[in-house]
Protein backbone atom coordinates (compact mmCIF):
# COMPACT_ATOMS: atom_id res chain seq x y z
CA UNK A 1 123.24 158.37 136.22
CA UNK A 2 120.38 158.39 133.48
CA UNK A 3 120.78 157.03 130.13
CA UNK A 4 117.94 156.42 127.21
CA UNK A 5 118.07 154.13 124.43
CA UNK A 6 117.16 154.91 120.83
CA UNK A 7 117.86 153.86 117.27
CA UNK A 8 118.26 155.34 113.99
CA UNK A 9 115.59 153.88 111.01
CA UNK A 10 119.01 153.81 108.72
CA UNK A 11 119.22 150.30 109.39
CA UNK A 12 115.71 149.75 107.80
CA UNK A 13 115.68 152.75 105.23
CA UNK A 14 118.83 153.73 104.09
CA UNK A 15 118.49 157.59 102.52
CA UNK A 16 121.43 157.13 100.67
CA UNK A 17 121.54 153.89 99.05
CA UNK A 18 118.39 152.51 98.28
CA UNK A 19 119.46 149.27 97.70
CA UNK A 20 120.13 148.64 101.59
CA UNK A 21 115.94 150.17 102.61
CA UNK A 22 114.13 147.34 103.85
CA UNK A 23 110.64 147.13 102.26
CA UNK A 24 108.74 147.98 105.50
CA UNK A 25 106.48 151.14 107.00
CA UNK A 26 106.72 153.46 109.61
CA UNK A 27 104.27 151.65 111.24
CA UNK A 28 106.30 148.16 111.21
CA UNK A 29 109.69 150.11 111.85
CA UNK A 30 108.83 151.76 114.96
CA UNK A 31 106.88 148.15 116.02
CA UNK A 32 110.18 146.21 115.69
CA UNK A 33 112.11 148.91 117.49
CA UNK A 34 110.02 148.88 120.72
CA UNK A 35 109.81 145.39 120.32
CA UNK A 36 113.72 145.35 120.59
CA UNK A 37 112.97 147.49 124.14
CA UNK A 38 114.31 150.91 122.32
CA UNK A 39 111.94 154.00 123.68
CA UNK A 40 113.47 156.57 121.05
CA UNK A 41 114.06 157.19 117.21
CA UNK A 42 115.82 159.66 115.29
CA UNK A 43 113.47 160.55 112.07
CA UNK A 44 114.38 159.60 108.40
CA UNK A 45 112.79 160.40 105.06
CA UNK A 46 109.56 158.25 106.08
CA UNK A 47 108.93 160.42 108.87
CA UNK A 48 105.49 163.26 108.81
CA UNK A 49 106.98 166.40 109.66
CA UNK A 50 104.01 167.01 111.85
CA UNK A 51 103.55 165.96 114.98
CA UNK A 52 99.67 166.08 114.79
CA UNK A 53 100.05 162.79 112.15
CA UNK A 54 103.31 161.59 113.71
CA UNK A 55 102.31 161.94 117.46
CA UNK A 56 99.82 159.20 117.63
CA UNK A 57 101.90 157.14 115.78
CA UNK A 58 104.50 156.97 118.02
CA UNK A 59 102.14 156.60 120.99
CA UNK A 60 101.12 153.85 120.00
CA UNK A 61 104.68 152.01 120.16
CA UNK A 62 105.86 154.34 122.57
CA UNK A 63 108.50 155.78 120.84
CA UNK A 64 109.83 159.43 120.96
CA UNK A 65 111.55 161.37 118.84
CA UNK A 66 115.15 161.21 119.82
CA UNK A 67 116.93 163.23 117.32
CA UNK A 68 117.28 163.68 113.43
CA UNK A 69 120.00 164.47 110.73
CA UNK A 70 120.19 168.13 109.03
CA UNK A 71 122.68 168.47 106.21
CA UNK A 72 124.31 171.40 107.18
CA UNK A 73 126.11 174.18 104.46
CA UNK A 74 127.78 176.31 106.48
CA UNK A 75 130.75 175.41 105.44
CA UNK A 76 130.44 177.37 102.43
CA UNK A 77 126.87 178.63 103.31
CA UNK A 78 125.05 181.85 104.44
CA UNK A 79 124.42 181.89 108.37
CA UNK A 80 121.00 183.22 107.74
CA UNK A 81 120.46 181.31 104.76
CA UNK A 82 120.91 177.95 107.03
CA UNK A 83 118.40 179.55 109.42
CA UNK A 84 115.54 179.71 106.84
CA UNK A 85 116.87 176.21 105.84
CA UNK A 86 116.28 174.76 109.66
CA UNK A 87 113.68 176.52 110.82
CA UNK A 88 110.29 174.13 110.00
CA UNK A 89 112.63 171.20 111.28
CA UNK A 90 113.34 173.02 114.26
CA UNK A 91 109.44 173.75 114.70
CA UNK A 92 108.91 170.35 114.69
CA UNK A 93 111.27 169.22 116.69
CA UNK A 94 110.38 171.37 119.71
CA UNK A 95 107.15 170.05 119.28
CA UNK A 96 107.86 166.89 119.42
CA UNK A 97 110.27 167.45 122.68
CA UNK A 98 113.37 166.21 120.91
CA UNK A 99 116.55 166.73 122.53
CA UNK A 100 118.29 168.40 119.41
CA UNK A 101 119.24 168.02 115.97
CA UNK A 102 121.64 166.26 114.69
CA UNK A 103 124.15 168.98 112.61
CA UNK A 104 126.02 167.11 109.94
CA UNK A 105 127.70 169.34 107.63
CA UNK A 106 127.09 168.39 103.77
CA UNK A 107 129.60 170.95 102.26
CA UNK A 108 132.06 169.77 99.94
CA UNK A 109 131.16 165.74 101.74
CA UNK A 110 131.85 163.28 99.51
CA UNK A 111 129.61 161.29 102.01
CA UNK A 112 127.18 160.75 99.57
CA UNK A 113 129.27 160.28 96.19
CA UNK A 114 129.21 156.17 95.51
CA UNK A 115 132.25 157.10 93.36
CA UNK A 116 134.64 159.20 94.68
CA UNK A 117 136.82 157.59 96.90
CA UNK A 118 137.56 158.47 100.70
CA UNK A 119 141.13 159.79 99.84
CA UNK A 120 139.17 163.15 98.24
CA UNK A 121 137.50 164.58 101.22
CA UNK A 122 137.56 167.68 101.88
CA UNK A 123 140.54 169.18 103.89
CA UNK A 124 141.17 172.43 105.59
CA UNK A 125 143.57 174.63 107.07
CA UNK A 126 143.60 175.64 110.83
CA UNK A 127 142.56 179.20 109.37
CA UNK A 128 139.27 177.92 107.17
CA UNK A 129 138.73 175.61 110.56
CA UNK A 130 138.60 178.79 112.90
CA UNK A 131 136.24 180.64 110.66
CA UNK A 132 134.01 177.51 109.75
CA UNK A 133 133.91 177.22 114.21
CA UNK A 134 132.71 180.90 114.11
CA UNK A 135 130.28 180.49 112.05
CA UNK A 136 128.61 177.27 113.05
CA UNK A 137 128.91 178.42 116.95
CA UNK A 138 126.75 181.40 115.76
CA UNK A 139 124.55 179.14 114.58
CA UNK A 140 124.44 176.76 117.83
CA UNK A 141 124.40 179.63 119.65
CA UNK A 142 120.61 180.82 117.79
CA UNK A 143 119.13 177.40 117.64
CA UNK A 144 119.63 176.61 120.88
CA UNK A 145 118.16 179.88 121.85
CA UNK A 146 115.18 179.37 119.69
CA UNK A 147 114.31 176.05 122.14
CA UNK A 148 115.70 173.65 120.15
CA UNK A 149 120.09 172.54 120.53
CA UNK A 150 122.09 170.83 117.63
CA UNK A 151 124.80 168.72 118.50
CA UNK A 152 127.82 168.43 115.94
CA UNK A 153 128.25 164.68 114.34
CA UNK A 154 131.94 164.61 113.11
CA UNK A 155 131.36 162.12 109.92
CA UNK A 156 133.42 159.80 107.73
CA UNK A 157 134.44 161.30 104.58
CA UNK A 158 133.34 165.19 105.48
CA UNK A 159 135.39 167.88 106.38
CA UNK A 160 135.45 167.15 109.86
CA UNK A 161 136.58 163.69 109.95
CA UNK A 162 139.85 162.50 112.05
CA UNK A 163 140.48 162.86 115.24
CA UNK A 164 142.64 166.24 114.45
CA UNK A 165 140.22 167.60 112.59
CA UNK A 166 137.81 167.88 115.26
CA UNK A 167 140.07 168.56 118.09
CA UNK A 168 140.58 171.94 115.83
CA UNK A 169 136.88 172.78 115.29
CA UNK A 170 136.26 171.84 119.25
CA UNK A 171 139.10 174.52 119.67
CA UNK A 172 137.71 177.35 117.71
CA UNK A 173 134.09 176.86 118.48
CA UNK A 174 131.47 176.68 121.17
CA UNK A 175 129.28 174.28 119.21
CA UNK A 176 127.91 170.55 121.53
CA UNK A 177 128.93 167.34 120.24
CA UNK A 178 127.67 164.13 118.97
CA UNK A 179 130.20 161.77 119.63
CA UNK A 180 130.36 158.74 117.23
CA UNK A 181 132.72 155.61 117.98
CA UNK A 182 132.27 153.93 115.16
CA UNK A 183 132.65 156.93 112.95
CA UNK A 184 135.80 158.28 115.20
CA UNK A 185 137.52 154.34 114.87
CA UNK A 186 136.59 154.53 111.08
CA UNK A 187 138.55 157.54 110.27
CA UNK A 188 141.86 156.38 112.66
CA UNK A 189 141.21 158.05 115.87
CA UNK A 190 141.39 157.52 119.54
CA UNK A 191 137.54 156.87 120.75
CA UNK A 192 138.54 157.22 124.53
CA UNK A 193 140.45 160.03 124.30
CA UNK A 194 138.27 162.02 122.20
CA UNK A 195 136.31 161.23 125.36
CA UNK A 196 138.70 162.09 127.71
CA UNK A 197 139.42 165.65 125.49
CA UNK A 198 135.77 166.33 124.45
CA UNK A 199 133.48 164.88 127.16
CA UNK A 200 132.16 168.23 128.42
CA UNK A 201 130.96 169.01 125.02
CA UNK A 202 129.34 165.95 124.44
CA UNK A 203 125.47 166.03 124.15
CA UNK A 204 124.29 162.90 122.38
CA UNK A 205 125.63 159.81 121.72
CA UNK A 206 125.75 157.83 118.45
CA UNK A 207 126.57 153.85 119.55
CA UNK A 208 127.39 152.70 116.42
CA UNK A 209 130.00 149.64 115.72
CA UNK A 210 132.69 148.73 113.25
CA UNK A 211 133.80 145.54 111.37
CA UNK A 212 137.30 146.40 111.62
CA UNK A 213 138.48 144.03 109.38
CA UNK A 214 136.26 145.44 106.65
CA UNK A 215 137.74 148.83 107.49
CA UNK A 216 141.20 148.01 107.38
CA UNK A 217 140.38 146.05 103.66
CA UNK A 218 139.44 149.01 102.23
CA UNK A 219 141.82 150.75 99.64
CA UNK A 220 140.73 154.51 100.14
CA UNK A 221 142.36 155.28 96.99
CA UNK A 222 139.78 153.81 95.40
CA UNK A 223 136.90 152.93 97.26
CA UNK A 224 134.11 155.53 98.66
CA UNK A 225 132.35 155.95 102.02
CA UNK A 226 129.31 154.42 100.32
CA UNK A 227 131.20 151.08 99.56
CA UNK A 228 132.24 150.55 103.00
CA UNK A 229 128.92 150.70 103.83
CA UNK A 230 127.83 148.42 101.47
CA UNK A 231 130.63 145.97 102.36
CA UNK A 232 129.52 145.93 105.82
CA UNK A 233 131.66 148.59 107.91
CA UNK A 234 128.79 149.27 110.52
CA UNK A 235 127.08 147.09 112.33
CA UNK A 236 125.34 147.36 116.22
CA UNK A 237 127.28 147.35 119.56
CA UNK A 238 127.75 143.95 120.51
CA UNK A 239 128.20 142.44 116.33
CA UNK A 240 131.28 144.69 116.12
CA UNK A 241 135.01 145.42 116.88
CA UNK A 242 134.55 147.82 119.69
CA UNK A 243 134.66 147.88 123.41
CA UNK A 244 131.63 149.59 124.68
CA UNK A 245 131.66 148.25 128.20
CA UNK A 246 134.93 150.78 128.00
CA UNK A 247 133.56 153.30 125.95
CA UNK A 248 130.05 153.30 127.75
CA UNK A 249 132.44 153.18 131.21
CA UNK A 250 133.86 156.47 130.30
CA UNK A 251 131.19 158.18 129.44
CA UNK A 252 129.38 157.46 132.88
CA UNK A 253 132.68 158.62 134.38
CA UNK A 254 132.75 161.97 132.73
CA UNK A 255 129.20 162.45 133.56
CA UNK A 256 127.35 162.13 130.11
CA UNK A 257 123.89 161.28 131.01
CA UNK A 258 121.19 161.26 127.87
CA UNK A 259 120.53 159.58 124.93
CA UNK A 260 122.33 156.79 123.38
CA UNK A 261 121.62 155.59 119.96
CA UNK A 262 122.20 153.06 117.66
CA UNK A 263 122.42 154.24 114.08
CA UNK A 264 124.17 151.65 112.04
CA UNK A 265 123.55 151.31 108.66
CA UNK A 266 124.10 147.95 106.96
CA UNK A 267 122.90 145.41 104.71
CA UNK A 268 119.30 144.73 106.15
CA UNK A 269 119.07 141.22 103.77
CA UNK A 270 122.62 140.23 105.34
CA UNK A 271 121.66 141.93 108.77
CA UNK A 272 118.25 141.59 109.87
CA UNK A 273 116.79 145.12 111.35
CA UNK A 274 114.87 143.19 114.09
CA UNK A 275 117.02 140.94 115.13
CA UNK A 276 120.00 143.58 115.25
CA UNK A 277 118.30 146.10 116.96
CA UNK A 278 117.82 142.95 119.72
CA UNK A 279 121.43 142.39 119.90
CA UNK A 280 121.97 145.91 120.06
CA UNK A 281 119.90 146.77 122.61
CA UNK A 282 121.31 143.67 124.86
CA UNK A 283 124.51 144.41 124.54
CA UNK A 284 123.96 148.44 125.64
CA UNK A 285 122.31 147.45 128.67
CA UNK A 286 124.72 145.15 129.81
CA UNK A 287 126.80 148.13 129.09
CA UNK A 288 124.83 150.28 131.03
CA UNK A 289 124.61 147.66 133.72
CA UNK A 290 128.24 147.76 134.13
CA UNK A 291 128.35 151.80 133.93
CA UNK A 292 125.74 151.49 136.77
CA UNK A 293 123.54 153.95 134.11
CA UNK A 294 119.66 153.41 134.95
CA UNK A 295 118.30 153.38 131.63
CA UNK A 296 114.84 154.96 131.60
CA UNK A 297 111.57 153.91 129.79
């Protein structure tokens, strides 16, 4: 069993709330995540979209490009509209031998909305679920046949958010999966039997944690995605609530071999990048130790 180990620059640049970006480069970024022992990162806004600038960059640290967020529309979008959208990240990607893109779908998300609290995301029936899985396995399907995969990353305050919800888009599409725990325990759901239902859709990994006591102080009434970030809701495997010697167990058992990342977006005054990527990283391979995963460089 194979396993590689990556992280996410949200925890030093934060797209959506500036306030939380630590004041760093690429350069220094990708230095303190290889010297944390990660080999991987998925791209954020600081990022070249060109691999002739970007390549010897990430030489340098030996770092590869391990994945990277598209806000999706096909919710309400066009399928070839979304096509045109993708394609220059798609370009890049390939050529920087990434193993897919992260899918996240933006549509009616309150994701991004500081003020409008978690109770108002968007909802739909089994009907609008069973078209939305037609249309986004159509678009799976041409990506991946254009040489470069998306995997699906069920979010926190989007439209597929609880454990329900995506057990009905898993049913009415063909599309892969990013499976995130600490996004899956966020919104109330099972993480290991997601697992056990989902596992052989499952094509990259998202290892992010939860302060569960932040979670459960939320009043989602009132409060927005945003402000459980910025109270702390994320945090690194290892600094959280969750088991991932389990959850990391599983996974070996059904067979996942790939990437894992961290992606955990927090407070980087409160929460050092370096030194959480450190405890990170230790804690996933003693994880992967125990999975009996041999984590390649």
């Amino acid at each position: 069993m194979k396993a590689r180990l990556g992280i996410a620059p949200i925890a030093w640049w934060n797209d959506d709330l500036a306030e939380l970006s630590d004041d760093v480069s690429l350069e220094e970024c990708l230095r303190q995540a290889s010297e944390a022992g990660f080999t991987g990162m998925e791209t954020g806004r600081r990022f070249p979209m060109d691999m002739a600038a970007l390549g010897p960059v990430l030489e340098r640290f030996a770092i590869s490009v391990c994945g990277g967020w598209f806000s999706g529309l096909l919710l309400d979008g066009d399928l070839e509209a979304e096509k045109d959208r993708i394609a220059a990240q798609m370009r890049f990607f390939v050529a920087a031998g990434a193993p897919c893109i992260v899918y996240g779908e933006t549509a009616r998300s309150i994701q991004g909305m500081r003020h409008v609290p978690l109770a108002r995301k968007p909802r739909l029936t089994e009907a609008e679920m069973a078209a939305y899985g037609r249309r986004i396995s159509d678009f799976a399907d041409w990506c991946a046949a254009e040489g470069m995969p998306i995997s699906y990353h069920h979010h926190m305050a989007a439209a597929v958010e609880t454990e329900a919800e995506l057990d009905l888009l898993m049913k009415h599409s063909s599309v892969p999966l990013l499976f995130d725990a600490g996004h899956m325990a966020f919104a109330g759901g099972d993480v290991m039997r997601v697992i056990e239902n989902h596992h052989a859709r499952i094509s990259h990994v998202h290892t992010k944690d939860i302060r569960r006591a932040v979670i459960e102080g939320l009043d989602r009434s009132r409060e927005s995605f945003l402000d459980a970030v910025i109270k702390g809701a994320f945090t690194v495997p290892g600094d959280g609530s969750l088991d991932f010697e389990a959850i990391v167990g599983m996974l070996a058992a059904k067979g996942y071999q790939g990437w894992f990342v961290v992606e955990a977006e927090q407070d980087p005054v409160a929460n050092p990048p370096l030194e959480m990527a450190r405890k990170g990283h230790r804690e996933l391979m003693r994880v992967m130790d125990a999975a009996g995963y041999e984590v390649m460089q």
